[in-house]
N, C-alpha and C. Protein backbone atom coordinates (compact mmCIF):
# COMPACT_ATOMS: atom_id res chain seq x y z
N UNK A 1 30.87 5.32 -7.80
CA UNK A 1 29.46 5.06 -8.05
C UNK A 1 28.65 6.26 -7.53
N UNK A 2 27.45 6.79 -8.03
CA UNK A 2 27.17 7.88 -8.14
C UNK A 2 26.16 7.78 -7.02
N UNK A 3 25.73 8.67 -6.16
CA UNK A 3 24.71 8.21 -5.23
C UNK A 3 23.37 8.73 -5.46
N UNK A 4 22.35 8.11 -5.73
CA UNK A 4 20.83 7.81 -6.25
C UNK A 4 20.31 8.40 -4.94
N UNK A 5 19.25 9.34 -5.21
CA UNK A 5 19.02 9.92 -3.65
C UNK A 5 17.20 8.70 -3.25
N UNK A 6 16.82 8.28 -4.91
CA UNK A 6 15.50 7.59 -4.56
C UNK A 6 15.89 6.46 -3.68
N UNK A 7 17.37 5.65 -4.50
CA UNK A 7 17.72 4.53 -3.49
C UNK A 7 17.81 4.94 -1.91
N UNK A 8 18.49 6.03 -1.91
CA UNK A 8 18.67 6.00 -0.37
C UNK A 8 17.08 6.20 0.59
N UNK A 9 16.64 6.71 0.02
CA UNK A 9 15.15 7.56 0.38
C UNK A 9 14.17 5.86 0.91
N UNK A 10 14.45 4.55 -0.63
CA UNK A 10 13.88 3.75 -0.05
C UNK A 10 14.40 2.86 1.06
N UNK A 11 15.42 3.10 0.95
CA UNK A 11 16.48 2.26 1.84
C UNK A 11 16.24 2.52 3.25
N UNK A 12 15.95 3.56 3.73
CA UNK A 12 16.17 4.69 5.04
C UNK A 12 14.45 3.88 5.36
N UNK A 13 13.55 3.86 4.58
CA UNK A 13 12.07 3.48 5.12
C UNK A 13 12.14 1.99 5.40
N UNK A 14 12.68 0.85 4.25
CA UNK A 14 13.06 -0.05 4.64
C UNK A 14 13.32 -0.02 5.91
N UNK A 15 14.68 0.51 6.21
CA UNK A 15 15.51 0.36 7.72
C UNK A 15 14.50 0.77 8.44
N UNK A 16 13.47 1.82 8.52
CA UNK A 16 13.35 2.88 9.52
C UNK A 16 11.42 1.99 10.25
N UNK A 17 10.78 0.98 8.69
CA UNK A 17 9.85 -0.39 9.11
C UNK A 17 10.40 -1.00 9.76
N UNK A 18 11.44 -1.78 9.45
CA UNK A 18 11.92 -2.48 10.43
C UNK A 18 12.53 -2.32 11.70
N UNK A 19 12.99 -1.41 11.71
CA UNK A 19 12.72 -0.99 13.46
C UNK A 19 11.89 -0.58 13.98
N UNK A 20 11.02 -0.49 13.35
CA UNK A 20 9.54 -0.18 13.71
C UNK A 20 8.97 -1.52 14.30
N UNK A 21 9.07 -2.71 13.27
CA UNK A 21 8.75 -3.84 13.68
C UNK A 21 9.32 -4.70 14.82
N UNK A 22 10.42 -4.11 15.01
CA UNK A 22 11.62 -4.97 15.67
C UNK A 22 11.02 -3.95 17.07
N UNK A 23 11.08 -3.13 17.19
CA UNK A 23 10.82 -2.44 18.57
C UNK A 23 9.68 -2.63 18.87
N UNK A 24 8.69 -3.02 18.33
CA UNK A 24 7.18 -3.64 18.96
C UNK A 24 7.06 -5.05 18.72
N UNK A 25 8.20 -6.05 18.75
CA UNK A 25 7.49 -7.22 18.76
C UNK A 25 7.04 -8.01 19.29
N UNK A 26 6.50 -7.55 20.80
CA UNK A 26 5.98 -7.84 21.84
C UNK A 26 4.57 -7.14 21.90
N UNK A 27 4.21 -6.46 20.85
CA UNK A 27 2.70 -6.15 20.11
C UNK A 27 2.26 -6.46 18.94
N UNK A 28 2.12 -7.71 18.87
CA UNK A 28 2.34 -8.41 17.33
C UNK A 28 1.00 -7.55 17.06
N UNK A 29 -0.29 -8.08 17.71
CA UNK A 29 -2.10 -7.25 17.66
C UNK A 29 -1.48 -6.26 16.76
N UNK A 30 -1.07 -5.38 16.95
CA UNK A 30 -1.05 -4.08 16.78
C UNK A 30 -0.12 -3.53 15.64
N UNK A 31 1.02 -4.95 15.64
CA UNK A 31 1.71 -4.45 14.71
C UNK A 31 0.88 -4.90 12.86
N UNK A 32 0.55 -6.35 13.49
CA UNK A 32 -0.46 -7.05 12.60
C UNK A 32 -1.24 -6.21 11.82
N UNK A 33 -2.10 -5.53 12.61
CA UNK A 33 -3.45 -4.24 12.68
C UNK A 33 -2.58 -2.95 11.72
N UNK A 34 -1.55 -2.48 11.81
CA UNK A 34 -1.01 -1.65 11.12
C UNK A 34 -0.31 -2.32 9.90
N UNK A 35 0.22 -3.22 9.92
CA UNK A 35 0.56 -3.88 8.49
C UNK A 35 -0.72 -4.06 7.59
N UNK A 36 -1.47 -4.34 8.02
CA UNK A 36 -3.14 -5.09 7.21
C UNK A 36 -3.32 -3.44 6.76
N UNK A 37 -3.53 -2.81 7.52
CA UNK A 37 -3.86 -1.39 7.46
C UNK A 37 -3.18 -0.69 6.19
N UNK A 38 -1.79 -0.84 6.32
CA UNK A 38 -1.34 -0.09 5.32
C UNK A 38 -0.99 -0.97 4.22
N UNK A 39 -1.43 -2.76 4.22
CA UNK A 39 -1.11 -2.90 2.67
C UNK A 39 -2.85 -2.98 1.97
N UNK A 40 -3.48 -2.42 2.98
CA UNK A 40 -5.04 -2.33 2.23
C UNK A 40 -5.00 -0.83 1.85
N UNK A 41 -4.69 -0.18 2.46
CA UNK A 41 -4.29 1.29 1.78
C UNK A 41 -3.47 1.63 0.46
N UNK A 42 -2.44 0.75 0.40
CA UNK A 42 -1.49 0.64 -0.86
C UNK A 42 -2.37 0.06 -1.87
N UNK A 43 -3.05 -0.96 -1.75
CA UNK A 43 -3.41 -2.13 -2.83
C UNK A 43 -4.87 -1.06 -3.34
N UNK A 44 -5.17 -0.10 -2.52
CA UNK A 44 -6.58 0.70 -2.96
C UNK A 44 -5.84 2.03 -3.42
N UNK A 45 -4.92 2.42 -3.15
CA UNK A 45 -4.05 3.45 -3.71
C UNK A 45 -3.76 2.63 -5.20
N UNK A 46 -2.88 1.80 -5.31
CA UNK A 46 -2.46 1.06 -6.71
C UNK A 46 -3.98 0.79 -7.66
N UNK A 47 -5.11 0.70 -6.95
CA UNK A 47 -6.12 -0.24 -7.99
C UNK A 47 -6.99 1.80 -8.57
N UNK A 48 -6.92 2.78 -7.45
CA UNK A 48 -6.87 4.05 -7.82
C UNK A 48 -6.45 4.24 -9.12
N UNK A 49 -5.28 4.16 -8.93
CA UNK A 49 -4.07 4.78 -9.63
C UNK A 49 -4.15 4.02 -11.26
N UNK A 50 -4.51 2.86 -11.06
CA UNK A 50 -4.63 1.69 -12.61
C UNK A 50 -6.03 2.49 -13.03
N UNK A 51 -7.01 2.56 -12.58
CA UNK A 51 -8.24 2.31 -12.97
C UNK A 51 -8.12 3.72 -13.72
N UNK A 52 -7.63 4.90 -13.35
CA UNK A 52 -7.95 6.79 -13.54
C UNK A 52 -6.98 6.26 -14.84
N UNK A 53 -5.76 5.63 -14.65
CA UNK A 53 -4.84 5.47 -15.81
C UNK A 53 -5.55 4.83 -16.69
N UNK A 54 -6.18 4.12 -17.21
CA UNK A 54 -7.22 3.40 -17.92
C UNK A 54 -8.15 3.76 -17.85
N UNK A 55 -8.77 4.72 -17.45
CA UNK A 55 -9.66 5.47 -17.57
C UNK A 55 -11.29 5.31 -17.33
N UNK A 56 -11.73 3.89 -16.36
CA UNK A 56 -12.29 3.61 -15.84
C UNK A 56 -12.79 4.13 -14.60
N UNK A 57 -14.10 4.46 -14.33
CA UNK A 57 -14.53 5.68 -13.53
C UNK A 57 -15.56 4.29 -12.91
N UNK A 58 -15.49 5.08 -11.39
CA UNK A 58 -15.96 3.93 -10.32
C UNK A 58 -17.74 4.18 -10.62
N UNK A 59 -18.10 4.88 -11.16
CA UNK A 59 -19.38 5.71 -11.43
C UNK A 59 -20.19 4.43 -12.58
N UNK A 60 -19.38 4.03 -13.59
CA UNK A 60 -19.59 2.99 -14.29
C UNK A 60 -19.87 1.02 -13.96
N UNK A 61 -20.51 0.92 -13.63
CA UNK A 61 -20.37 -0.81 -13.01
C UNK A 61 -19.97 -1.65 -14.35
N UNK A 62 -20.40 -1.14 -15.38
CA UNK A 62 -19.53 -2.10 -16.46
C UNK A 62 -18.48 -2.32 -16.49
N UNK A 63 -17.42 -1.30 -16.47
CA UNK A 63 -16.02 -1.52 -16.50
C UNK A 63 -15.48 -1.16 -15.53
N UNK A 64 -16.59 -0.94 -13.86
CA UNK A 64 -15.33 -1.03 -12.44
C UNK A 64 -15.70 -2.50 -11.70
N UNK A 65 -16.13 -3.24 -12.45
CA UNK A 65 -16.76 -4.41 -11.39
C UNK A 65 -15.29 -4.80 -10.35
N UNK A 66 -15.25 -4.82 -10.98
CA UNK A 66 -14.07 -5.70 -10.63
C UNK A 66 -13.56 -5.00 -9.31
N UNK A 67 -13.27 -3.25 -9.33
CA UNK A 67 -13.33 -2.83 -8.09
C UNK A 67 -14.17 -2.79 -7.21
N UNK A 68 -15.11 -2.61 -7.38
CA UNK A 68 -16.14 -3.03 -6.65
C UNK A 68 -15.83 -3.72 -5.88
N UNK A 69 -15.97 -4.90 -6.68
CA UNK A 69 -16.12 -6.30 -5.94
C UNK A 69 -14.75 -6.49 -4.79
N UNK A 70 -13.57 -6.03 -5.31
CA UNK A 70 -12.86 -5.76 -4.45
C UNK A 70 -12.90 -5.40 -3.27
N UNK A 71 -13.18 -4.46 -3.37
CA UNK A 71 -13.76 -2.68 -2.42
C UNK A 71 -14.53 -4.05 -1.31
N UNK A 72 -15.64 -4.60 -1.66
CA UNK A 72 -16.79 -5.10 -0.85
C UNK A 72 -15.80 -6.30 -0.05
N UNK A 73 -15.00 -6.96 -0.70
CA UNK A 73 -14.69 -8.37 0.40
C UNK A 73 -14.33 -7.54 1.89
């Protein structure tokens, strides 16, 4: 079987979160605070990434409401 260097690449971050998590779990605060952190960073990276691909410009409120409204909660 041939070895996939993306598999390993995600595999290694997998492992390398979870010992991340596992070695602070006696700082949940903090670990909490960095999880929230980086899946609000991802989910605004991904809604980025849809909107430029579709070609919706944040400049427009007709067709970014929706980020917006996001953006604001």
């Amino acid at each position: 079987m041939p070895l996939d260097p993306e598999a390993l690449a995600v595999a290694i971050s997998f492992t390398a979160g979870c010992a991340s998590i596992h070695a602070l779990r006696r700082h949940a605060d903090t670990v909490t605070l960095a999880l929230s952190l980086l899946a609000t960073g991802l989910a605004s990276a991904l809604g980025s990434l849809l909107a430029a691909r579709n070609g919706l410009l944040l400049s427009d409120p007709v067709h970014s409401w929706g980020l917006v409204a996001a953006a604001n909660l």
